[in-house]
N, C-alpha and C. Protein backbone atom coordinates (compact mmCIF):
# COMPACT_ATOMS: atom_id res chain seq x y z
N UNK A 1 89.69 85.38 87.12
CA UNK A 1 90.52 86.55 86.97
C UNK A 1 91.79 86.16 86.22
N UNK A 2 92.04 87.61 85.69
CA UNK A 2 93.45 86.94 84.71
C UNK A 2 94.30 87.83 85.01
N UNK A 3 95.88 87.88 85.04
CA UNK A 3 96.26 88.90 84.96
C UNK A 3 97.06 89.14 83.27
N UNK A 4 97.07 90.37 82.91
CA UNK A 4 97.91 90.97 82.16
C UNK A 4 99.04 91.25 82.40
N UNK A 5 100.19 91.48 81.27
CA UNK A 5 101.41 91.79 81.60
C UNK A 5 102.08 93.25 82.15
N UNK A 6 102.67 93.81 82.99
CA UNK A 6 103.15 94.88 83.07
C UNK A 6 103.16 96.30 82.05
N UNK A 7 102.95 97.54 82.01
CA UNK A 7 103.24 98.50 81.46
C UNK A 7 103.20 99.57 82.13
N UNK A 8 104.71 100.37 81.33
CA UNK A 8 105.48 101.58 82.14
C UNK A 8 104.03 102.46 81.06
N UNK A 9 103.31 103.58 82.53
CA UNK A 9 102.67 104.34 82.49
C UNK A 9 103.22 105.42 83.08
N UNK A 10 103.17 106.85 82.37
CA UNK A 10 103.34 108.22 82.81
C UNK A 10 102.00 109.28 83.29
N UNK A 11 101.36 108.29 84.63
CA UNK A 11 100.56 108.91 85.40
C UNK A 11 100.66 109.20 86.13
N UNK A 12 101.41 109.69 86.60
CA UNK A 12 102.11 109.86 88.29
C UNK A 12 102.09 111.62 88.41
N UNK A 13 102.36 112.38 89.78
CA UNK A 13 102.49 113.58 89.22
C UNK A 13 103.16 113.91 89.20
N UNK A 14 103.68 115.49 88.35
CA UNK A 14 104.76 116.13 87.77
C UNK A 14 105.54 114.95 86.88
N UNK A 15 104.97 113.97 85.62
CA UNK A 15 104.79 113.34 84.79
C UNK A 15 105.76 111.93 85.36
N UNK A 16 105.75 111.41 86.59
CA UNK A 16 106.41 110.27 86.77
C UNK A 16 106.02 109.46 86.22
N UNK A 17 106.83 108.20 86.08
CA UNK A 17 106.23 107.07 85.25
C UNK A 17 106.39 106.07 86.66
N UNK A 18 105.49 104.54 86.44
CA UNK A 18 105.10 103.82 87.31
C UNK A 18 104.55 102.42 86.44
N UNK A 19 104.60 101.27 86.96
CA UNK A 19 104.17 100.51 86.12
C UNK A 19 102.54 100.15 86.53
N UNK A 20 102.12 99.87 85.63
CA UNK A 20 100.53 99.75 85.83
C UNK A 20 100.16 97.86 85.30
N UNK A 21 99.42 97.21 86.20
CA UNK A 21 99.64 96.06 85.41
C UNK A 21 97.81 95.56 85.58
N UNK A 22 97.36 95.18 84.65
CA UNK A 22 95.42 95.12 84.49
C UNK A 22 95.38 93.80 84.72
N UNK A 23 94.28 93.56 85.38
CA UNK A 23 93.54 92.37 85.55
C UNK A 23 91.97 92.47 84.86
N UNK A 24 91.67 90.93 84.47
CA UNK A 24 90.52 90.97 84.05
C UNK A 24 89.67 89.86 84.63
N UNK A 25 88.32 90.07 84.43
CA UNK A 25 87.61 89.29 85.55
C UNK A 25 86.94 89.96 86.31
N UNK A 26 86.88 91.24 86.44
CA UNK A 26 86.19 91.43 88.15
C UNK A 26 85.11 92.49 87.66
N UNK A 27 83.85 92.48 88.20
CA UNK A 27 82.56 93.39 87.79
C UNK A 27 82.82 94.61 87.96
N UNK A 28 83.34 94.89 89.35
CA UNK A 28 83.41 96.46 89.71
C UNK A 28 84.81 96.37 90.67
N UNK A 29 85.84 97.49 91.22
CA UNK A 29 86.59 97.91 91.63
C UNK A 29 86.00 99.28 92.00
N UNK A 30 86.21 99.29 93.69
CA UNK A 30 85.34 100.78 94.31
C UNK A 30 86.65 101.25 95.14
N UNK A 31 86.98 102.42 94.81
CA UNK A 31 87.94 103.00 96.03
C UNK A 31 86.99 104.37 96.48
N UNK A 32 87.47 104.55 97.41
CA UNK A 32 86.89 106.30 98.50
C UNK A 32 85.25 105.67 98.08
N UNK A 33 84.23 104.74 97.72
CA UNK A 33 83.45 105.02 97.60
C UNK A 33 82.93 105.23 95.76
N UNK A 34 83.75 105.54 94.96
CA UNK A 34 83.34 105.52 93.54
C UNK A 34 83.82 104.72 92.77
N UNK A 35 83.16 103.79 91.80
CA UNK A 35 83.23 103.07 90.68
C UNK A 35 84.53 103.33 89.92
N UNK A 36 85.53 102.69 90.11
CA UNK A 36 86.43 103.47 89.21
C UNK A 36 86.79 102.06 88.17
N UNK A 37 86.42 101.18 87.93
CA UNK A 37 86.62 99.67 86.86
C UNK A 37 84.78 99.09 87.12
N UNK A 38 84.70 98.66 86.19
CA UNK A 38 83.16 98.40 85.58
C UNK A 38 83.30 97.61 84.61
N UNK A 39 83.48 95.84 84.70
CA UNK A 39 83.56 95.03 83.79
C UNK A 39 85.04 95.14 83.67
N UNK A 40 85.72 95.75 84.05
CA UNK A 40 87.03 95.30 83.29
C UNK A 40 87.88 97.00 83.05
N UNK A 41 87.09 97.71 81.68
CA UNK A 41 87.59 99.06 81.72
C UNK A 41 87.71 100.30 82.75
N UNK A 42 88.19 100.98 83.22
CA UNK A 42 88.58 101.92 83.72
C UNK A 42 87.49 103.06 83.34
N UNK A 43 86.59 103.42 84.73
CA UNK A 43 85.56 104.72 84.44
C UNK A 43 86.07 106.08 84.20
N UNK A 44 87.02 106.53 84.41
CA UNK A 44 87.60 107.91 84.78
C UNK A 44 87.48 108.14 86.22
N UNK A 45 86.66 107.51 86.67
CA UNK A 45 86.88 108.84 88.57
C UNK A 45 88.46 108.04 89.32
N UNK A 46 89.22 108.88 89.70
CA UNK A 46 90.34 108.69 90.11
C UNK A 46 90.16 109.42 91.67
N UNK A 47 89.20 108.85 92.60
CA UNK A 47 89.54 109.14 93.84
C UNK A 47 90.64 109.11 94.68
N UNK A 48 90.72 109.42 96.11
CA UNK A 48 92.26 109.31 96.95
C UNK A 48 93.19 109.81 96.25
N UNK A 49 94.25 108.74 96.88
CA UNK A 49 95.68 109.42 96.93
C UNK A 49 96.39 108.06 96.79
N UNK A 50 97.81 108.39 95.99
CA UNK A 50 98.77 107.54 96.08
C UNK A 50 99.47 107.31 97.73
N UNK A 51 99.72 105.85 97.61
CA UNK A 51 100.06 105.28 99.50
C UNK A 51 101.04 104.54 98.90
N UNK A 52 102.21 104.84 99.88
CA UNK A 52 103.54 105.26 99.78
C UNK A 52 103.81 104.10 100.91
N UNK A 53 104.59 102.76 101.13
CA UNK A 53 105.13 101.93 102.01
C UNK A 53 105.81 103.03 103.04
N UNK A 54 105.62 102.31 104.37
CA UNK A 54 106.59 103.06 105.50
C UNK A 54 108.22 102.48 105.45
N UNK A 55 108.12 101.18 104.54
CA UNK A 55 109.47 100.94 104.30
C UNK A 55 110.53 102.10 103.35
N UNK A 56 109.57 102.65 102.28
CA UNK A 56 110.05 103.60 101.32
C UNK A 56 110.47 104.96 102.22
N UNK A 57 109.62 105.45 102.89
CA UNK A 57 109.58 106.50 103.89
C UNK A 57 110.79 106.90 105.23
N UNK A 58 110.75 105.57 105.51
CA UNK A 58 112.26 105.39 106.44
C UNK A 58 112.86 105.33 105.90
N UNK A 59 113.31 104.65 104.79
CA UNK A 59 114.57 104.83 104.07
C UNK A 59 114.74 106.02 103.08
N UNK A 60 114.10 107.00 103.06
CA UNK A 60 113.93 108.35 102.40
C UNK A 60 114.87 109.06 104.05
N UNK A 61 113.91 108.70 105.30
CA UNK A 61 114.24 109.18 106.38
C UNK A 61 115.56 108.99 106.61
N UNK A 62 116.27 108.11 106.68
CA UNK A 62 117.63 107.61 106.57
C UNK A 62 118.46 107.92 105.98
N UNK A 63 117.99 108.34 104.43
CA UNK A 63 118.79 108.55 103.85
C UNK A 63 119.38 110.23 104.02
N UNK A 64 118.38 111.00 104.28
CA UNK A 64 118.45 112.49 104.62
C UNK A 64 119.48 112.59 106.09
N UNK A 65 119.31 111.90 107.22
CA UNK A 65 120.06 111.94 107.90
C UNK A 65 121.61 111.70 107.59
N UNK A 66 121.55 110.24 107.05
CA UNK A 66 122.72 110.35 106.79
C UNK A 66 123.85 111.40 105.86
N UNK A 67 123.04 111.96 105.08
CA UNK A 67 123.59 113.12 104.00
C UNK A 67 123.75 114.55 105.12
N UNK A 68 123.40 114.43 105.97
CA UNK A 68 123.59 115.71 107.18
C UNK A 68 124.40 115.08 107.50
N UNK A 69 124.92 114.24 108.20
CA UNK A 69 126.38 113.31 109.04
C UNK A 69 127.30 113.94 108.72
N UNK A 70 127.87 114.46 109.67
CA UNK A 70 129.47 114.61 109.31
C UNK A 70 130.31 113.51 109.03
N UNK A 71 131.30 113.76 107.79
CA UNK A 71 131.78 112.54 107.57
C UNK A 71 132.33 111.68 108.74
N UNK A 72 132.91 110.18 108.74
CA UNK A 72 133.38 109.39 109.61
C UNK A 72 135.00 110.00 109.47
N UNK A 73 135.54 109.65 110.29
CA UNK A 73 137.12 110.19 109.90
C UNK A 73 137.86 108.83 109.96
């Protein structure tokens, strides 16, 4: 397996960008069940869902609370 270098991709939705970085080497890549890498290239089926760290999530959580806080005096 090899890896490739980083690239900013605008696949995300409502057109976010995200970096995407390829490896080569591997026969098949299966998520939910469908083929989605075959030798290397990318098939089109884009099963699931983007998964989001619970670290990102609490600190989303955190951050909303704190913006309700009444200031400190």
């Amino acid at each position: 397996m090899a890896a490739c270098g980083p690239a900013l991709v605008a696949d995300l939705p409502a057109g976010g960008t995200g970096y995407l970085e390829a490896a080569k080497g591997y026969r098949y890549t299966i998520a939910a069940g469908e083929v989605t890498r075959k030798d290397d290239p990318f098939t089109g089926a884009r099963p699931g869902r983007r998964v989001r760290s619970t670290q990102f999530e609490a600190g989303r959580k955190l951050s909303a609370e704190q913006a309700a806080a009444p200031p400190a005096a």
